[in-house]
N, C-alpha and C. Protein backbone atom coordinates (compact mmCIF):
# COMPACT_ATOMS: atom_id res chain seq x y z
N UNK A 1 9.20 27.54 11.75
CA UNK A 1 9.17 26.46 10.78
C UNK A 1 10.34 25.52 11.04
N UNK A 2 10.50 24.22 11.00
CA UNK A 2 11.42 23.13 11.32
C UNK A 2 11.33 22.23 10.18
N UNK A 3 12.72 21.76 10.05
CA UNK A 3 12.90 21.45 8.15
C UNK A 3 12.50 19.90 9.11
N UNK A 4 11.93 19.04 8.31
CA UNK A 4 11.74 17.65 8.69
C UNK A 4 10.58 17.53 9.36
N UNK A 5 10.09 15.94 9.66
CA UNK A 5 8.80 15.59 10.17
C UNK A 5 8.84 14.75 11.18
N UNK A 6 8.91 15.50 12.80
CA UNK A 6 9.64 15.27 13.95
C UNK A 6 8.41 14.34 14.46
N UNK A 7 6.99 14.69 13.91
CA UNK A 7 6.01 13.81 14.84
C UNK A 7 6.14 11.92 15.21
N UNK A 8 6.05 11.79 16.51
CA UNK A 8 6.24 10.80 16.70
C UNK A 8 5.42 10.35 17.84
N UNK A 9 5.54 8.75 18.01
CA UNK A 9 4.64 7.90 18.38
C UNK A 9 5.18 7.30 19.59
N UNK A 10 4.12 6.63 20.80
CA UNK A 10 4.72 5.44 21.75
C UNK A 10 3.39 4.84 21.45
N UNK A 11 4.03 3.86 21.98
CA UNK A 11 2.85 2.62 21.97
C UNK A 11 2.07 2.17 23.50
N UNK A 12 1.05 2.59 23.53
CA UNK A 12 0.33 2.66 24.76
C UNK A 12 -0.38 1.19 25.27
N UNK A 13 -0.54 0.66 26.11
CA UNK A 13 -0.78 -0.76 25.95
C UNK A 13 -1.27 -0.86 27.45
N UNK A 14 -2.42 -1.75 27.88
CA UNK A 14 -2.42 -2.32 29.16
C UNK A 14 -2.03 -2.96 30.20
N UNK A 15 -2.12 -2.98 31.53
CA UNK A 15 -1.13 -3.95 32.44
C UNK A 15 -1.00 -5.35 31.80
N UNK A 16 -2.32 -6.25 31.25
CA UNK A 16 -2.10 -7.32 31.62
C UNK A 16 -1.32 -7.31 29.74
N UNK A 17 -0.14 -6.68 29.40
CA UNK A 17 0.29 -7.01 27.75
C UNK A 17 1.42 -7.71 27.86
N UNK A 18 1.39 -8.07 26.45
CA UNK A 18 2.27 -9.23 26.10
C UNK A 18 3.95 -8.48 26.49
N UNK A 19 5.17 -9.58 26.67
CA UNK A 19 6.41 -8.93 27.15
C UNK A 19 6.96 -8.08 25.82
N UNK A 20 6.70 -8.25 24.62
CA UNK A 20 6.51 -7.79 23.53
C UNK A 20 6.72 -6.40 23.67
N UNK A 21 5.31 -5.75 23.77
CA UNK A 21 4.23 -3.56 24.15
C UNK A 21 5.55 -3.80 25.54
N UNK A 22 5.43 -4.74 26.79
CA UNK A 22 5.82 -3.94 27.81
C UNK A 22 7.50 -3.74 27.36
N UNK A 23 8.38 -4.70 26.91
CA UNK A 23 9.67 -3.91 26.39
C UNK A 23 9.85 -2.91 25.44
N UNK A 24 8.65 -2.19 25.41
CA UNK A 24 8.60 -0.74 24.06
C UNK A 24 8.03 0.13 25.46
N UNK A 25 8.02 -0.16 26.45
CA UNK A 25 7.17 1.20 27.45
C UNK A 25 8.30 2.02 27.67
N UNK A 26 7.37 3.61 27.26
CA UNK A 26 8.34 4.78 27.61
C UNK A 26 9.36 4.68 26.19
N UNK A 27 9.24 3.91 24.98
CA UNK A 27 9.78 4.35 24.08
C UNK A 27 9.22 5.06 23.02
N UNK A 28 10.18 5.89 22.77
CA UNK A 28 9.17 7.36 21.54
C UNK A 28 9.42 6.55 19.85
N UNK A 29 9.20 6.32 19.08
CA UNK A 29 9.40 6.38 17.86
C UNK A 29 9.11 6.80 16.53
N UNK A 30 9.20 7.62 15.49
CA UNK A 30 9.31 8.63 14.77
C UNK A 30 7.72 7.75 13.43
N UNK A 31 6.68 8.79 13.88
CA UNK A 31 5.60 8.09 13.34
C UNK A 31 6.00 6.89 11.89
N UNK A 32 6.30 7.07 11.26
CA UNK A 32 6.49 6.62 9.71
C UNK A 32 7.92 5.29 10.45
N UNK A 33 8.52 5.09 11.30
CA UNK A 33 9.23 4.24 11.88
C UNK A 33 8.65 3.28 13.05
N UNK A 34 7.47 3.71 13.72
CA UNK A 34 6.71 2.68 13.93
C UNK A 34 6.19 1.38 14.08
N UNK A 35 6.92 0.47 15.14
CA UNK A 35 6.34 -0.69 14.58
C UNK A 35 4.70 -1.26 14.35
N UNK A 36 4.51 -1.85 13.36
CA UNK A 36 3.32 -2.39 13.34
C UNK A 36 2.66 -3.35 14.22
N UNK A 37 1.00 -2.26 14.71
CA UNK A 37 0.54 -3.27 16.04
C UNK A 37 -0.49 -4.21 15.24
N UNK A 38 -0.74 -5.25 15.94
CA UNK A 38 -0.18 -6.51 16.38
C UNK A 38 1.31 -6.32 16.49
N UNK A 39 2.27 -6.37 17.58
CA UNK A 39 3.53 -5.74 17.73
C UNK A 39 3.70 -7.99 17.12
N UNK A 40 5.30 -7.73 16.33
CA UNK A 40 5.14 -9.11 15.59
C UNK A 40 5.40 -10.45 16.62
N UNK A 41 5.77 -10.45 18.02
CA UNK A 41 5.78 -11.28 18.99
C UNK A 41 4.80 -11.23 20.00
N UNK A 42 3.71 -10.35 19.54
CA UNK A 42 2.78 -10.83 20.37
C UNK A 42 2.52 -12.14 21.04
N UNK A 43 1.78 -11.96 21.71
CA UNK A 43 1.30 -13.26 22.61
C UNK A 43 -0.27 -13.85 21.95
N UNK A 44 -0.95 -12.87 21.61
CA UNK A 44 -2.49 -12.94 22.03
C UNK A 44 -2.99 -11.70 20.83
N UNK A 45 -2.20 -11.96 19.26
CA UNK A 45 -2.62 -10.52 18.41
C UNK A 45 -4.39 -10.79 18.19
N UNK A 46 -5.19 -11.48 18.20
CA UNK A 46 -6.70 -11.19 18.31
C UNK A 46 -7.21 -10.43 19.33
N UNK A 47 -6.41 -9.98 20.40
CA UNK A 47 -7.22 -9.78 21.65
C UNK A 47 -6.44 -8.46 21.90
N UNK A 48 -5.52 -8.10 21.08
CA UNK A 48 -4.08 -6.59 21.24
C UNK A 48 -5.04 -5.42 21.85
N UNK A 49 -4.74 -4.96 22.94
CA UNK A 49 -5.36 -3.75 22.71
C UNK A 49 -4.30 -2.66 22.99
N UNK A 50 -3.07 -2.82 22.49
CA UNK A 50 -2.31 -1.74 22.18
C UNK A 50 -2.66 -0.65 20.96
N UNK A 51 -2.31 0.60 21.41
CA UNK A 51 -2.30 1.66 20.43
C UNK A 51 -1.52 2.88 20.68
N UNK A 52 -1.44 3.46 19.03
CA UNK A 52 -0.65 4.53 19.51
C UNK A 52 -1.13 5.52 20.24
N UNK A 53 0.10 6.56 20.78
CA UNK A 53 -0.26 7.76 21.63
C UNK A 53 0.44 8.50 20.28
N UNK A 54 -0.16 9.83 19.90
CA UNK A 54 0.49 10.69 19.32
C UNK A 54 1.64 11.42 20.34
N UNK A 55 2.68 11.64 19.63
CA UNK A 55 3.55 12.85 20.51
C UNK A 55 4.04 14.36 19.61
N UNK A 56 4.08 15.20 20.14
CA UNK A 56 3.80 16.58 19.29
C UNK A 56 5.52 16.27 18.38
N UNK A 57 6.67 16.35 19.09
CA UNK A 57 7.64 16.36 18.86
C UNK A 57 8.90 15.96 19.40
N UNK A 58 9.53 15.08 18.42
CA UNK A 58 10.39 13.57 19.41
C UNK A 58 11.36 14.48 19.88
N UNK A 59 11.90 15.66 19.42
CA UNK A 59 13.25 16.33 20.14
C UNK A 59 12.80 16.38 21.76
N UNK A 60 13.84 16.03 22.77
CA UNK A 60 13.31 16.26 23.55
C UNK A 60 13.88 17.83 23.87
N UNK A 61 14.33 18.70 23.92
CA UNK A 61 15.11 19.68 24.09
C UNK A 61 14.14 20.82 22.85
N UNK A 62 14.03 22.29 24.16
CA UNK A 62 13.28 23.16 23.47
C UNK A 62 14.05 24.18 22.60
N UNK A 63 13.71 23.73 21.29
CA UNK A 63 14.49 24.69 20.17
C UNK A 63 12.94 25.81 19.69
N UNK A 64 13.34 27.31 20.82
CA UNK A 64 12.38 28.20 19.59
C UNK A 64 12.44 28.52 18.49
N UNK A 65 11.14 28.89 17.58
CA UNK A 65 11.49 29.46 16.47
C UNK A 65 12.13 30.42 15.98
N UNK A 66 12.89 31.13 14.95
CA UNK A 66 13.69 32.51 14.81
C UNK A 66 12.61 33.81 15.15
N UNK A 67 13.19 34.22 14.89
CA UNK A 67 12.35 35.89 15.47
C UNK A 67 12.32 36.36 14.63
N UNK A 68 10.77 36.76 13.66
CA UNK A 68 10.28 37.51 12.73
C UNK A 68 11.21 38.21 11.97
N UNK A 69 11.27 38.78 10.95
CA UNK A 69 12.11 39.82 10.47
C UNK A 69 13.25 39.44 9.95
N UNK A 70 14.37 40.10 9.60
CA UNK A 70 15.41 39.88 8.29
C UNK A 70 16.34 38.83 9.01
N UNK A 71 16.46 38.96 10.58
CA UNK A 71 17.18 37.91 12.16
C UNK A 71 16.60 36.45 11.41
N UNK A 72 15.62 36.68 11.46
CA UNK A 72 14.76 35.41 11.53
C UNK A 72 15.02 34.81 9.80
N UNK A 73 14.63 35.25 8.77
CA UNK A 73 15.23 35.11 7.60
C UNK A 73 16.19 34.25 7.20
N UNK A 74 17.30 35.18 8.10
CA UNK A 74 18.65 34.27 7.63
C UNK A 74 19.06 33.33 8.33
N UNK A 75 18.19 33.10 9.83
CA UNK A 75 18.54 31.98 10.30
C UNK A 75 17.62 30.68 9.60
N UNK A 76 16.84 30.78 8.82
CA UNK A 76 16.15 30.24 8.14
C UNK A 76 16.81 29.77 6.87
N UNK A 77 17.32 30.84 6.39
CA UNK A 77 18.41 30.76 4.98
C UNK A 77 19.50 29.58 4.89
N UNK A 78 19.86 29.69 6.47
CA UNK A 78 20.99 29.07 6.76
C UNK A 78 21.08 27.67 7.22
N UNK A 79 20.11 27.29 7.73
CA UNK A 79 19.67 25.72 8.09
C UNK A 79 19.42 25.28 6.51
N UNK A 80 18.40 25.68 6.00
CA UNK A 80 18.53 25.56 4.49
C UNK A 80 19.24 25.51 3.46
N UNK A 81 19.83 26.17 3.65
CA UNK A 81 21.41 26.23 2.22
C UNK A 81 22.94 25.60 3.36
N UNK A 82 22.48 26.04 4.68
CA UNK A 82 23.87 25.32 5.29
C UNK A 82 25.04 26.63 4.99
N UNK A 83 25.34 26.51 6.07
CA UNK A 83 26.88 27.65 6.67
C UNK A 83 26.94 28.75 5.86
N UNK A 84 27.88 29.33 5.63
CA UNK A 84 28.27 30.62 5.62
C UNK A 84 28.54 30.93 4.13
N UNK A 85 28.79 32.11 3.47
CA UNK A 85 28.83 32.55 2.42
C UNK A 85 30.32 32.52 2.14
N UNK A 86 30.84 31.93 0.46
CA UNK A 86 32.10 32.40 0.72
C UNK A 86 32.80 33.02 0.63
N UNK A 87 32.16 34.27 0.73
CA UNK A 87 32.71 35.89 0.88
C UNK A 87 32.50 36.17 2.12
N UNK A 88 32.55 35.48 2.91
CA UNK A 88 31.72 35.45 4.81
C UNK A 88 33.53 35.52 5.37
N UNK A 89 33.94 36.60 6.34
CA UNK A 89 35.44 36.25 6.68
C UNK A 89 34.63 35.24 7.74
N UNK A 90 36.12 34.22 7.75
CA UNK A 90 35.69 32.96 9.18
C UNK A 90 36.02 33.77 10.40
């Protein structure tokens, strides 16, 4: 489980697109942050045939999930409530 809503978007677009889509190529952005297509400097927004690509998850770096059981629990506990107990020696 991952606290937050990592899904995110690029904007997929054809050779012949406006300089607009081609200065967003190869950029990821966080669905709900998105710019709106007709991208707003289009060249030609009647004719756009940009769209999004879904992407599973913008982190690029592989974070697994905790490992089942009481391990897994408190690493769960702890992203959640944040650090240590303060009866925890440092």
């Amino acid at each position: 489980m991952y606290i937050g809503d990592y899904r995110a978007v690029s904007i997929h677009h054809p050779a012949s697109c406006c300089r607009s889509a081609a200065a967003l190529d190869g950029k990821r952005f966080l669905s709900n942050n998105a710019p709106k297509l007709p991208l707003a400097n289009c060249t030609s927004p009647g004719l756009c045939q940009c769209e999004y690509r879904t992407l599973n998850d913008r982190r690029e770096d592989f974070r697994p999930k905790p490992a089942p059981g009481r391990a897994g629990i408190r690493h769960l506990a702890a992203r959640l409530f944040g650090g240590r107990r303060g009866t925890d020696i440092a």
